[in-house]
C-alpha atoms as a PDB file:
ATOM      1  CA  UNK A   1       0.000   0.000   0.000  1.00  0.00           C
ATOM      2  CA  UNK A   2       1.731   3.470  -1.112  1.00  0.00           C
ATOM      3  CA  UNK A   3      -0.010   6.665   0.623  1.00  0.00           C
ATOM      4  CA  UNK A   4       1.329   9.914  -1.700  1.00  0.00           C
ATOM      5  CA  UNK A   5       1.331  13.399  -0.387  1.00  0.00           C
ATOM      6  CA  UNK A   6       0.103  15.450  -3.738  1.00  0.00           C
ATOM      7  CA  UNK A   7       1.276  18.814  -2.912  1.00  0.00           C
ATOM      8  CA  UNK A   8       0.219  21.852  -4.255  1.00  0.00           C
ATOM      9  CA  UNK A   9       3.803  22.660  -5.654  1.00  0.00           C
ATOM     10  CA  UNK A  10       3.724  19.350  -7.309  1.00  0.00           C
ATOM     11  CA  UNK A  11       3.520  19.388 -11.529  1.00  0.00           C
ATOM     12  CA  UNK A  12       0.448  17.089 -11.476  1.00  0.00           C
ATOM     13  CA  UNK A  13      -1.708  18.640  -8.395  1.00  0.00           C
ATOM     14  CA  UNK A  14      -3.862  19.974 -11.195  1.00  0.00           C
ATOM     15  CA  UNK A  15      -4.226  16.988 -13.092  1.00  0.00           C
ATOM     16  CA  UNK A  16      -4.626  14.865  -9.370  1.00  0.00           C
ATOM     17  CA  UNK A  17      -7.184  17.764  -7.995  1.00  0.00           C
ATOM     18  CA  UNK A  18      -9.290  17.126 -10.911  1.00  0.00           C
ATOM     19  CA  UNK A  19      -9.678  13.694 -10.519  1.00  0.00           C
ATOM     20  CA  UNK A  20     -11.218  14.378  -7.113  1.00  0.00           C
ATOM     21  CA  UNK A  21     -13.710  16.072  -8.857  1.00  0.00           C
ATOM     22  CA  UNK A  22     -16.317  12.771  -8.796  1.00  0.00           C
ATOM     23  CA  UNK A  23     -16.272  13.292  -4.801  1.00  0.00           C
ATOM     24  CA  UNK A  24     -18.598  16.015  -4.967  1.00  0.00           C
ATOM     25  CA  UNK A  25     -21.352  14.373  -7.436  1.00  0.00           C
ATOM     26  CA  UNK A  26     -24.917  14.637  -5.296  1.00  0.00           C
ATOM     27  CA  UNK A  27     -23.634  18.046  -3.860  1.00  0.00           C
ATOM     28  CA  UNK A  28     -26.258  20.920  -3.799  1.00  0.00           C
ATOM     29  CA  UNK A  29     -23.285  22.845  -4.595  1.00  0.00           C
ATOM     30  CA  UNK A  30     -20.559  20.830  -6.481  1.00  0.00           C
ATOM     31  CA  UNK A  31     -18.442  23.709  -7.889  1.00  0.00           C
ATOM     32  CA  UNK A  32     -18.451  25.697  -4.667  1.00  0.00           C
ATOM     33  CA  UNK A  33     -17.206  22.592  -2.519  1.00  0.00           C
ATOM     34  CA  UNK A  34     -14.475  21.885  -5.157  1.00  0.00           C
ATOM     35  CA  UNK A  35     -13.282  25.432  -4.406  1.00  0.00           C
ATOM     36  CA  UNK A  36     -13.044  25.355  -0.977  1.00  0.00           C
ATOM     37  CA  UNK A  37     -11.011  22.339  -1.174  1.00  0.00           C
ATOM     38  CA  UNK A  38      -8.869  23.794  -3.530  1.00  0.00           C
ATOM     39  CA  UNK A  39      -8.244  26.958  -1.325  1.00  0.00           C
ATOM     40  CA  UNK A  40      -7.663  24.846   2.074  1.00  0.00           C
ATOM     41  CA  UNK A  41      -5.068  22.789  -0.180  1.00  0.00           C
ATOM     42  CA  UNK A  42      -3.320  25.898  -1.475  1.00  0.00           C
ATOM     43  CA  UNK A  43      -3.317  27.337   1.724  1.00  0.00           C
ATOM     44  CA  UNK A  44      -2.007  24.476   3.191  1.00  0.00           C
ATOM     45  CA  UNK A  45      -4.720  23.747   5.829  1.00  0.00           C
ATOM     46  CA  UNK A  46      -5.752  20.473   4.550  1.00  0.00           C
ATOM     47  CA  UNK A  47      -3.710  17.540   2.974  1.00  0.00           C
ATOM     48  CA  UNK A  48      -4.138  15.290   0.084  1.00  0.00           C
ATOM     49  CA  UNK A  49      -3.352  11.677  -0.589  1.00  0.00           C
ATOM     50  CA  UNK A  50      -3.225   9.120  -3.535  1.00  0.00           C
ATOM     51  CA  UNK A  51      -3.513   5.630  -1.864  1.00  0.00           C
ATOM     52  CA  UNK A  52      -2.313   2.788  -4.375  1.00  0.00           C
ATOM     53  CA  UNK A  53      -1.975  -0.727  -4.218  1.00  0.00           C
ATOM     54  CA  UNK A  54      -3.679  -3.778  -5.814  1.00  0.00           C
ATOM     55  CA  UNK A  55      -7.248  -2.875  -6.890  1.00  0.00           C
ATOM     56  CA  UNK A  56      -6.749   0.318  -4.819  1.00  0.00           C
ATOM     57  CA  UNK A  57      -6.768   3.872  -6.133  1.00  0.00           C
ATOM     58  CA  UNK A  58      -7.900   6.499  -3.857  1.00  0.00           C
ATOM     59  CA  UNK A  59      -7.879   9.976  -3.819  1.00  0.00           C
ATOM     60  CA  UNK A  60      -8.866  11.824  -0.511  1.00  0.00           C
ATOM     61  CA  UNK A  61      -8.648  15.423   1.166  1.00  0.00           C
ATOM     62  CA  UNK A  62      -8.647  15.363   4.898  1.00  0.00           C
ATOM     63  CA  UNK A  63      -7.204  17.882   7.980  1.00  0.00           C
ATOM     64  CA  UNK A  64      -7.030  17.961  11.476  1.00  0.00           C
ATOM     65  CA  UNK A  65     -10.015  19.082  13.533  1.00  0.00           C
ATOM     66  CA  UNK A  66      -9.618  19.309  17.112  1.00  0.00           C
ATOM     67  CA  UNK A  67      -7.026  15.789  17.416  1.00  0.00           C
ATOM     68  CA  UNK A  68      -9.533  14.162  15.050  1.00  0.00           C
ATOM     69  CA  UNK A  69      -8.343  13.324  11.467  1.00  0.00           C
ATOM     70  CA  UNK A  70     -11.280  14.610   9.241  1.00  0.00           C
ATOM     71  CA  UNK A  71     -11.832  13.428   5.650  1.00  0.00           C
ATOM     72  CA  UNK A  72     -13.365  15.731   3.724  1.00  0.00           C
ATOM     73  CA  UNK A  73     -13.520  14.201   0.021  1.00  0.00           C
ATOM     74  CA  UNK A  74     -12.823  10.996  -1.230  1.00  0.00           C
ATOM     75  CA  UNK A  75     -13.043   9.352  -4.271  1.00  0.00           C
ATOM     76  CA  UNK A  76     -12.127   6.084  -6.613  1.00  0.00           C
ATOM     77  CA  UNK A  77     -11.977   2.740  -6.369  1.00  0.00           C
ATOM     78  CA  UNK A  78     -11.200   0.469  -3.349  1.00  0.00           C
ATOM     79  CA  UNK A  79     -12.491   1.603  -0.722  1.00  0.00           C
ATOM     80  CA  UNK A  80     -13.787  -0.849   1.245  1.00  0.00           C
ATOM     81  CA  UNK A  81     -10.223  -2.870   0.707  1.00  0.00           C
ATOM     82  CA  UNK A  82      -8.057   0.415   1.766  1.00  0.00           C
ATOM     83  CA  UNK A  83     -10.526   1.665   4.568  1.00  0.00           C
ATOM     84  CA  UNK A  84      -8.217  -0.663   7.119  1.00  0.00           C
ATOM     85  CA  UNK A  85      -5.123   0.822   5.998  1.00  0.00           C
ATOM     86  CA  UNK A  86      -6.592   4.465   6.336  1.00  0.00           C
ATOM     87  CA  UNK A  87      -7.341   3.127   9.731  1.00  0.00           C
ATOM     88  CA  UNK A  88      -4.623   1.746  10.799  1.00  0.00           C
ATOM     89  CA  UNK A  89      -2.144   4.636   9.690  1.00  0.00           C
ATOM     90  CA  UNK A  90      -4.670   7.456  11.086  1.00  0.00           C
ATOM     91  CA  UNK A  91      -4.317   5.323  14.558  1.00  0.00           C
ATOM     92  CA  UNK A  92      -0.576   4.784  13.856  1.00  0.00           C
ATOM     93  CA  UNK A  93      -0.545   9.168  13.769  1.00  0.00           C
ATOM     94  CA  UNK A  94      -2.187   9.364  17.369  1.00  0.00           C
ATOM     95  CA  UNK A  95      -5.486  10.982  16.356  1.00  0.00           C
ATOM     96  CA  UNK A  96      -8.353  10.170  18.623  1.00  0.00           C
ATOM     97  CA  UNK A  97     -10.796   9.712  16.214  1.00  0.00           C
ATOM     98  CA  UNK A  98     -11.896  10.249  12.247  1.00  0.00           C
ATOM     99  CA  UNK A  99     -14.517  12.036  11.188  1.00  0.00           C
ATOM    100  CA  UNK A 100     -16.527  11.681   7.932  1.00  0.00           C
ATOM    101  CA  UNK A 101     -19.059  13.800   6.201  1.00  0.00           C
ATOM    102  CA  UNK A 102     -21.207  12.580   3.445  1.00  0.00           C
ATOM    103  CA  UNK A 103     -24.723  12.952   2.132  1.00  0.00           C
ATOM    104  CA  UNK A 104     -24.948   9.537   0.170  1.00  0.00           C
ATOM    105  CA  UNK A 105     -26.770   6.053   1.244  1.00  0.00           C
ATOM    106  CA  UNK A 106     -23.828   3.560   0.113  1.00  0.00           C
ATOM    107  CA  UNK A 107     -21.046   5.381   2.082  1.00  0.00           C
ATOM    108  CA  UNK A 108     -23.215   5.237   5.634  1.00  0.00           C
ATOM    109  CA  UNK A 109     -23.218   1.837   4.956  1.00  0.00           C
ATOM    110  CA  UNK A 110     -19.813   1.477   4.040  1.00  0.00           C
ATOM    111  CA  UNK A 111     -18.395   3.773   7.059  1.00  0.00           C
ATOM    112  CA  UNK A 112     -20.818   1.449   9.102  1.00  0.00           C
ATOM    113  CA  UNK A 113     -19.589  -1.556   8.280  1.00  0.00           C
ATOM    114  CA  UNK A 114     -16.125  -0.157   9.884  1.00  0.00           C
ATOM    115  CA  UNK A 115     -17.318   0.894  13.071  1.00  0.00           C
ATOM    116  CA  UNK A 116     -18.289   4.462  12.494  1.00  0.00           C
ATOM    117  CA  UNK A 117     -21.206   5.737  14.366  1.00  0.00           C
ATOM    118  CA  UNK A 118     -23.589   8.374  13.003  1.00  0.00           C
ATOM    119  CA  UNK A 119     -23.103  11.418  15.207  1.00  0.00           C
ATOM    120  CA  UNK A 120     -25.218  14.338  13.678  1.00  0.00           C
ATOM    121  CA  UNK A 121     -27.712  15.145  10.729  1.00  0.00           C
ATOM    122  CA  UNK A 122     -26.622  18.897   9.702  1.00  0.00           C
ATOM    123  CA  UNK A 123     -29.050  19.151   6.880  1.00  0.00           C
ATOM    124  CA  UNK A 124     -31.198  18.231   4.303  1.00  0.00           C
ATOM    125  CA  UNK A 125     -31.249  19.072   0.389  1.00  0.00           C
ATOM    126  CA  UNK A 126     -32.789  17.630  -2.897  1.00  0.00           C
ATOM    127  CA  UNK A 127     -34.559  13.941  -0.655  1.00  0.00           C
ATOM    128  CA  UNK A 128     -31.158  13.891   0.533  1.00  0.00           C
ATOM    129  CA  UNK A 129     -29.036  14.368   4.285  1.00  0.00           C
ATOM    130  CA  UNK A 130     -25.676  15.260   4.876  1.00  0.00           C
ATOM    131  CA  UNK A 131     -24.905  13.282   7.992  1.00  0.00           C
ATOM    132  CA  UNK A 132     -21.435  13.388  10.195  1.00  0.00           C
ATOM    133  CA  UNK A 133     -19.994   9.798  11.024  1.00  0.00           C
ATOM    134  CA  UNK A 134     -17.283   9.292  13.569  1.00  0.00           C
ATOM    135  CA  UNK A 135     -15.028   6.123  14.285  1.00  0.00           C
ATOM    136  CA  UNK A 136     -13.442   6.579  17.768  1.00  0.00           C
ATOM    137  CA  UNK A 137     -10.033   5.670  18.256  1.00  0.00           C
ATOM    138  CA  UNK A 138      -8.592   4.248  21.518  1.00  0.00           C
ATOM    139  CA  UNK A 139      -4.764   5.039  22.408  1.00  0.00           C
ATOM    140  CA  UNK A 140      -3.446   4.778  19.061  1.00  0.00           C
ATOM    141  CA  UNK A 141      -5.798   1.688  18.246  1.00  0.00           C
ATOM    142  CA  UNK A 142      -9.206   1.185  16.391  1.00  0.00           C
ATOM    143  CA  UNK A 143     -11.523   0.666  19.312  1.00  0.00           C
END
């Protein structure tokens, strides 16, 4: 498993940024959450990752909110096979817990099925919610 830093100085961070674009399908406002991950990359308050490996190709935005690693976009394929990697590296960093935003069906299944617990409903838009899922971690470990 190979977990890239794409920085914004890099000569592909366009190219890479744009292929995070499919992370914001379903969005009441697409464009304008593209942008502000753009700006919190540029500015340097956020990070982004490429995570590769066999069937694995993930691109995801994340940043540190009060000692809990936050994930703010994601998108690709392999998920469900890197999710314990993501885990276990995010534990392996000493964060206490990661959070997850999302207003689609299949990903509150999917961050159920690894122990993330629906914390809060912010809203509703278009039949659909935008709920915040959190998976707590103990000491260093997934708990």
């Amino acid at each position: 498993m190979y977990f890239r830093l794409v920085r914004p100085t890099a000569a592909d961070f366009a190219a890479h940024l744009n292929l995070l674009k499919p992370a914001f399908v379903g969005s009441d406002d697409p464009k304008g959450e593209f942008e502000f991950v753009r700006t919190l990359l540029e500015e340097g308050r956020g990070s982004f990752y490429l995570l590769a490996g066999k069937g694995i190709k993930l691109w995801f935005v994340s940043r540190v909110i009060d000692s809990r690693y936050h994930i703010i976009a994601m998108t690709g394929r392999g998920l469900v096979q890197a999710a314990s990697h993501i885990i276990e590296r995010v534990s392996q960093c000493g964060y206490h817990a990661i959070s997850y935003h999302t207003y689609r069906k299949g990903m509150r299944r999917i961050l159920s099925r690894f122990g993330f617990d629906q914390t809060e409903q912010l809203r509703e838009f278009d039949g659909k919610a935008e709920t915040v899922h959190q998976l707590e971690l103990i000491r260093g470990a997934h708990g």
